[in-house]
Protein backbone atom coordinates (compact mmCIF):
# COMPACT_ATOMS: atom_id res chain seq x y z
CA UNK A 1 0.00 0.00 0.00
CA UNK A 2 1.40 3.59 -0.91
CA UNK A 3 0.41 6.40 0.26
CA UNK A 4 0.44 9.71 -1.75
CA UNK A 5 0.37 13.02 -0.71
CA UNK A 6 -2.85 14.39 1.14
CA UNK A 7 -3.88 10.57 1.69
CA UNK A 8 -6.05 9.33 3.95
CA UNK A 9 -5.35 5.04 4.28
CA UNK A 10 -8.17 3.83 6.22
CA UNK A 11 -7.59 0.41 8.18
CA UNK A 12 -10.49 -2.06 9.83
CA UNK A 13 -12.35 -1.29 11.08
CA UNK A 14 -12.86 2.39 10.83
CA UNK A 15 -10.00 3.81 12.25
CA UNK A 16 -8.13 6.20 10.61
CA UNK A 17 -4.27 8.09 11.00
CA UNK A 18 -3.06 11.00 8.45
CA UNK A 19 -0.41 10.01 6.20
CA UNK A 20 1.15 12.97 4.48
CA UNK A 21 4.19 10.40 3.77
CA UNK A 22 4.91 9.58 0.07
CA UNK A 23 7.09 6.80 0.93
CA UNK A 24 5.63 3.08 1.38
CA UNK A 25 3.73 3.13 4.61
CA UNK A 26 2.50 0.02 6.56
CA UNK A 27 -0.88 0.14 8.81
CA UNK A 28 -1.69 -1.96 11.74
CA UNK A 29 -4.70 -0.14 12.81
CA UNK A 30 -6.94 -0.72 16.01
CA UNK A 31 -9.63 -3.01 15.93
CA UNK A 32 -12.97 -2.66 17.95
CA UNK A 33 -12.01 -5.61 19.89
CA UNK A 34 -11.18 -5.84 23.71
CA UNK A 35 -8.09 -3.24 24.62
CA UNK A 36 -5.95 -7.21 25.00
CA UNK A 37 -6.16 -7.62 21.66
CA UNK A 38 -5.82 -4.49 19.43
CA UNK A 39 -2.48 -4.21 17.45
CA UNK A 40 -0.26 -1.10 18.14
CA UNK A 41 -0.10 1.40 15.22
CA UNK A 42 2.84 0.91 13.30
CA UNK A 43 4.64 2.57 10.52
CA UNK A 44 7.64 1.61 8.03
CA UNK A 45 7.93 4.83 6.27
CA UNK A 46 11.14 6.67 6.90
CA UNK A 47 12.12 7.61 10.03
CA UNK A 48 13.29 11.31 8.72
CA UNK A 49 9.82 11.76 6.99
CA UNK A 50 7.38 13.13 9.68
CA UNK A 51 4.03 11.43 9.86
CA UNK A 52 0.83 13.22 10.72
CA UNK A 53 -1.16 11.22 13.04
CA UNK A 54 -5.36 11.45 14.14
CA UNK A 55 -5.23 11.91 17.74
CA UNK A 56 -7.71 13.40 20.38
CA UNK A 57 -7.53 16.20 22.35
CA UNK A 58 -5.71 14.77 25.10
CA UNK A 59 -2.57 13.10 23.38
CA UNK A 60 -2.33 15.94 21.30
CA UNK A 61 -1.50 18.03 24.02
CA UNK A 62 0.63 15.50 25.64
CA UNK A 63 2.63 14.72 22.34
CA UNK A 64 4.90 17.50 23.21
CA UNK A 65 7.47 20.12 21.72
CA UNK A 66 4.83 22.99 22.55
CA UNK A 67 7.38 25.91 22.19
CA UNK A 68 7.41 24.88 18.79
CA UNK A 69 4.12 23.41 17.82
CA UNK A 70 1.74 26.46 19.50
CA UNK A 71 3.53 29.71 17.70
CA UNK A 72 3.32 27.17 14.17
CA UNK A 73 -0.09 26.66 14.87
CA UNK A 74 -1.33 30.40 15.31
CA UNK A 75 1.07 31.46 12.58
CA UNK A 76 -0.20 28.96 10.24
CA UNK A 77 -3.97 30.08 10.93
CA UNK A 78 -2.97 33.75 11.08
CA UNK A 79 -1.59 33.52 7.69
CA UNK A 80 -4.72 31.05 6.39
CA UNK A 81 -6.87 33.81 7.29
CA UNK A 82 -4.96 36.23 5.31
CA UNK A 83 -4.23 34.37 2.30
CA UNK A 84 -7.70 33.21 2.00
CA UNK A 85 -8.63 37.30 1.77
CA UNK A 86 -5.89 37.60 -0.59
CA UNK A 87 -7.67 35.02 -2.85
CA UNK A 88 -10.89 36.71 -2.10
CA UNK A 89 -9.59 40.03 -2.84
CA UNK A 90 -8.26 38.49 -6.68
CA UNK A 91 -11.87 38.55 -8.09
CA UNK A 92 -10.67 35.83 -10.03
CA UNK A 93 -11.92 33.05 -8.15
CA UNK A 94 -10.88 31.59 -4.62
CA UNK A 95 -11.35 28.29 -2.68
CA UNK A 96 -14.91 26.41 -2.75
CA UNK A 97 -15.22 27.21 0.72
CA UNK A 98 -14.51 31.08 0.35
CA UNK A 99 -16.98 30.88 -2.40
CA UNK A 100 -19.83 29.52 0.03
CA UNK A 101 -18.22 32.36 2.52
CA UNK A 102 -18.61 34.71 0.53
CA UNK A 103 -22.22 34.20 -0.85
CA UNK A 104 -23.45 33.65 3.34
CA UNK A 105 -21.83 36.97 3.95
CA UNK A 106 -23.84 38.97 1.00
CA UNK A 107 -26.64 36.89 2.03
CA UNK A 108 -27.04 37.38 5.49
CA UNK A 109 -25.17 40.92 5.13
CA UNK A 110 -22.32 40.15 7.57
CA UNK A 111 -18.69 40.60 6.78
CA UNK A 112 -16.39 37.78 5.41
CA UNK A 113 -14.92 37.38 8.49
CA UNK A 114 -18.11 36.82 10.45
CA UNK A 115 -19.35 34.57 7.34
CA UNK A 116 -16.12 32.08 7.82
CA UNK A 117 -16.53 31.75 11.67
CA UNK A 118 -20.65 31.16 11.28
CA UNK A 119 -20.21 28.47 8.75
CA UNK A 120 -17.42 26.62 10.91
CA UNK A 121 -19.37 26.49 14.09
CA UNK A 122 -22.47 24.91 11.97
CA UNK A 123 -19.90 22.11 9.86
CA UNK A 124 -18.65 21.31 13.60
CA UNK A 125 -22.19 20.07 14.79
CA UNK A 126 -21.99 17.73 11.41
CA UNK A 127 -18.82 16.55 12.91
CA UNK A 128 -20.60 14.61 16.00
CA UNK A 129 -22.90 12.12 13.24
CA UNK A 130 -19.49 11.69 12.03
CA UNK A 131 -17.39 11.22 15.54
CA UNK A 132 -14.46 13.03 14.37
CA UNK A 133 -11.75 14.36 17.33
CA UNK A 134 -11.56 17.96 17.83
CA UNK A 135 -8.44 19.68 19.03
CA UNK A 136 -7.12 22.52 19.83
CA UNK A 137 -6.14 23.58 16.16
CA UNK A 138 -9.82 22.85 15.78
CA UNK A 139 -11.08 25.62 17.84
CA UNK A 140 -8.48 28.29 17.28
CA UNK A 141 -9.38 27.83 13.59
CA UNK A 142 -13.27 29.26 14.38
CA UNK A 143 -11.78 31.47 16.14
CA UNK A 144 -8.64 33.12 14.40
CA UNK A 145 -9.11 32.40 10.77
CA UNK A 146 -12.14 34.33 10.17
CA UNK A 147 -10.83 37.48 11.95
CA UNK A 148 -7.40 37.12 10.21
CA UNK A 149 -9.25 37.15 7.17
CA UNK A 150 -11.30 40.65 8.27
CA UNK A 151 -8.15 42.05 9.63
CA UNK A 152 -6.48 41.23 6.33
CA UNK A 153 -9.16 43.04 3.88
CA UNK A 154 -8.81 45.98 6.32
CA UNK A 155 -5.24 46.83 4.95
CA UNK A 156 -5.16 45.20 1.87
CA UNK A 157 -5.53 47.03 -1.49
CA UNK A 158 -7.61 46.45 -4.14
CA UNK A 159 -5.29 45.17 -7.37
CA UNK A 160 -5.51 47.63 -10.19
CA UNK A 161 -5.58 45.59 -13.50
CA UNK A 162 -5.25 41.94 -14.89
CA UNK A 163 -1.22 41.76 -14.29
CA UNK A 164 -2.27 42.33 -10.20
CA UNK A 165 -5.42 40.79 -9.94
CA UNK A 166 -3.22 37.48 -11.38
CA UNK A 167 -0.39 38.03 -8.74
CA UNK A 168 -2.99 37.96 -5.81
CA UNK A 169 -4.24 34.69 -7.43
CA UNK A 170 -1.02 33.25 -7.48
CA UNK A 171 0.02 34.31 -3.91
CA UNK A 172 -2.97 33.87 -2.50
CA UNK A 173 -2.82 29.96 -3.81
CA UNK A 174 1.18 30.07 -2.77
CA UNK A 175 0.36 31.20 0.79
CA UNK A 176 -2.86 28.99 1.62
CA UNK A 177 -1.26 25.70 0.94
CA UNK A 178 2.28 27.13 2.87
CA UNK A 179 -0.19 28.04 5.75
CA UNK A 180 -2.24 25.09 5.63
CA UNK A 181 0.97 23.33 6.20
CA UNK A 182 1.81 24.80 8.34
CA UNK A 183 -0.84 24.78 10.78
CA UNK A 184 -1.71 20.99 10.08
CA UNK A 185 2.11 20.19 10.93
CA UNK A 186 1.52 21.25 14.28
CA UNK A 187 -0.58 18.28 15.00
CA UNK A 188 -3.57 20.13 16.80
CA UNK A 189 -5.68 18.43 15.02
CA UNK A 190 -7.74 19.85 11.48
CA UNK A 191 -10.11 22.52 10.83
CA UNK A 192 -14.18 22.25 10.90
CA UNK A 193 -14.21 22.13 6.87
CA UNK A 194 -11.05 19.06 6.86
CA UNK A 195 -13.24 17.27 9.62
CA UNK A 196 -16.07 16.80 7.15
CA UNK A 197 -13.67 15.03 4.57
CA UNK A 198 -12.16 12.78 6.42
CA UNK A 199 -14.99 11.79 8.53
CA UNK A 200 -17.32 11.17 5.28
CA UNK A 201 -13.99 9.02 3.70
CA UNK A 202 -13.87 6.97 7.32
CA UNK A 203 -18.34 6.37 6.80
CA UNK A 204 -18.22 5.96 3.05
CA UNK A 205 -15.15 4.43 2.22
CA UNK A 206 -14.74 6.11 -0.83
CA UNK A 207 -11.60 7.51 -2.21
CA UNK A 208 -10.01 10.70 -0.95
CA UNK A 209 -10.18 12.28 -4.43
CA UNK A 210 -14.33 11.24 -4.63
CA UNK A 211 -15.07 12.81 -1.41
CA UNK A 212 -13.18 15.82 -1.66
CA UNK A 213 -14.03 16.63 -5.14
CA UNK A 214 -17.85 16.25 -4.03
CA UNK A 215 -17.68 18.52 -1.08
CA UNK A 216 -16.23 20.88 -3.39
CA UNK A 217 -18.42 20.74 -6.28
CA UNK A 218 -21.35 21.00 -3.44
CA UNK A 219 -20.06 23.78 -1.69
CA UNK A 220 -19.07 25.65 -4.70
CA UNK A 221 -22.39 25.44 -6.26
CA UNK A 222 -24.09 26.71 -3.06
CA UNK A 223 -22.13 29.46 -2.66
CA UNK A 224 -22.65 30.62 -6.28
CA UNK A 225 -26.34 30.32 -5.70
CA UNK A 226 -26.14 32.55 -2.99
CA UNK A 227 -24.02 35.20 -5.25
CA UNK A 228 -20.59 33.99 -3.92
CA UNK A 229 -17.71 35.02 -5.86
CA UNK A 230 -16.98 32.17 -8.79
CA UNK A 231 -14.06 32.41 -11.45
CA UNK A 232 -11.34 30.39 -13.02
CA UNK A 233 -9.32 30.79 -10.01
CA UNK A 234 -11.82 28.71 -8.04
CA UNK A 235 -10.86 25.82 -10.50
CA UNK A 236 -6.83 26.56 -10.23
CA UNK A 237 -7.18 26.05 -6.26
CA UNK A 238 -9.00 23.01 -7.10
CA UNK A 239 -6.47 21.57 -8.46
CA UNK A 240 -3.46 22.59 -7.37
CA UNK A 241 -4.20 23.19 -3.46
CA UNK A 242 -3.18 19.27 -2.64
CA UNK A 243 0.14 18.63 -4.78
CA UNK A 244 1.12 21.88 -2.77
CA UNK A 245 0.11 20.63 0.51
CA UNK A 246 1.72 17.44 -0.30
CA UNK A 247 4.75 19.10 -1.11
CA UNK A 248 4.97 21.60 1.96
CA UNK A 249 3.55 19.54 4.48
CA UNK A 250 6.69 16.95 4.80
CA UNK A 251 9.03 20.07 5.38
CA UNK A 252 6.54 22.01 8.23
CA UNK A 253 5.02 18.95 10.11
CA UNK A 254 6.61 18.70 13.74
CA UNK A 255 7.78 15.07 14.45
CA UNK A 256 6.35 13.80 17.62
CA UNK A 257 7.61 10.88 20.06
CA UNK A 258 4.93 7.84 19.22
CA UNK A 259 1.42 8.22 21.16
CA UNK A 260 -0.06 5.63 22.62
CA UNK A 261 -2.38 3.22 21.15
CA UNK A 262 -5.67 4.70 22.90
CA UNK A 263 -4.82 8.25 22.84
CA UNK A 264 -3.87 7.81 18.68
CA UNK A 265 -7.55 5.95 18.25
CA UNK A 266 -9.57 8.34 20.86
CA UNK A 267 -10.43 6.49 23.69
C-alpha cells in the first residue's frame, strides 16, 4: 500500500491516522475488539519523513514540543486567514469554501470574516454524526481564521488591472497551501471544513479524491447560488491546493515521540 500526498489510508475497522508520507507506509490499525487484543499502530515509512497522526484532544496536548508546535499553529492560521482574503480580494476566483463564505456573507449581510466563523461552528455540529476528534487547532481555527481574514481586507488594497489581480491569485494559492501546512504540521488536530472530509472518507469508504471533489463541487455550487464570488481561479485552487500541501507539508510537520495506542484511536 502507498500512500500519496494528502492521503487518507483507512484500516479495519474504521480507524483512521493522516499520512502525508509519500514513501511506502505500513498500517496496523486498532480493531474494535477488547483493549488485549488491538495491534499497536505501526509505521515503516522513513524515520526522517514526519508522519501526521489522528489523535484526540488529550494526546495531542501530551505529544509535546509545545514551544514549537503552539507559535506554528497560530502562525499557520494567522496567515490562512490572510491568504484566504488575498484570494478573495483576486476577483478571479478563490477556494470552494470562500466561495460559500462569501455568498453567506452577502446573504445574510455580515462581513467575510463573520461569514467564515458562522459556517465553521455549523460544519462542527456535522462533525458529532461523524465522531471526528476535535483539538485545539480545531477551535483556534473558528476562532482566528475568520478574523485574520477581516483584519487582512482591512489593509489590503484592491489590485488595479489583470497583471495584479493574477499576482494575488497566485500568492494567495502560494500562501494557503504554505499556511495550511503549516498549521496541520503542528498536529492540533484539522479545521471544521477538513473534519467533514475525512470523517465522510472513514463512513463511506470512498476515495479521498471522490469525497473531496464532491464537497467541493457541493459547496461551490451553493455558494454561487447565494451570489458567492466564482471564477477560473476557483478551478486553479482546485487543483493545485493538494500537490502543494503534499509538497509543503513533509518540510513544516513537527515530528512527535509515538502516542499511545488509545490516545492515537480516541479512547
Amino acid at each position: 500500500m502507498r500512500a500519496t500526498a494528502y492521503e487518507l489510508i483507512f484500516t479495519e475497522p474504521a480507524q483512521s491516522i493522516w499520512l502525508w508520507n509519500p514513501s511506502p507506509v505500513g498500517v496496523k490499525a486498532c480493531a474494535m475488539a477488547p483493549p488485549a487484543s488491538r495491534a499497536q499502530l505501526s509505521f515503516s515509512a522513513r524515520h526522517d519523513r514526519p508522519v501526521i497522526i489522528r489523535m484526540n484532544a488529550f494526546a495531542q496536548v501530551r505529544a509535546g514540543r509545545a514551544g514549537r508546535r503552539v507559535p506554528q499553529l497560530l502562525i499557520g492560521l494567522v496567515g490562512y486567514g490572510a491568504a484566504v482574503m488575498v484570494l478573495v480580494q483576486s476577483g478571479l476566483g478563490t477556494a470552494s469554501w470562500s466561495v460559500l463564505t462569501d455568498g453567506a456573507a452577502k446573504t445574510l449581510g455580515i462581513s467575510f470574516g463573520w461569514a467564515t466563523n458562522l459556517i465553521s461552528l455549523i460544519v462542527l455540529l456535522a462533525w458529532i454524526p461523524l465522531r471526528e476528534l476535535p483539538g485545539l487547532g480545531t477551535l483556534l481555527n473558528v476562532a482566528i481564521v475568520g478574523f485574520a481574514a477581516d483584519a487582512t481586507a482591512a489593509v489590503l488594497p484592491s489590485p488595479q488591472g489583470t497583471l495584479a489581480e493574477s499576482g494575488y491569485l497566485v500568492v494567495g494559492l502560494a500562501a494557503l497551501a504554505f499556511f495550511d501546512a503549516l498549521y496541520l504540521g503542528a498536529q492540533f488536530g484539522s479545521g471544521p471544513r477538513d473534519g467533514i472530509m475525512t470523517g465522510l472518507v472513514r463512513l463511506t469508504r470512498l476515495p479521498v479524491a471522490v469525497v473531496r471533489t464532491g464537497i467541493d463541487v457541493a459547496v461551490a455550487g451553493i455558494g454561487w447560488a447565494l451570489g458567492g464570488s466564482f471564477g477560473a481561479g476557483t478551478v486553479l485552487v482546485a487543483l493545485c491546493m493538494g500537490p502543494l500541501v503534499g509538497y509543503f507539508l513533509p518540510l513544516l510537520t513537527v515530528h512527535l515521540p509515538a502516542a499511545t495506542t488509545d490516545e492515537q484511536c480516541g479512547r
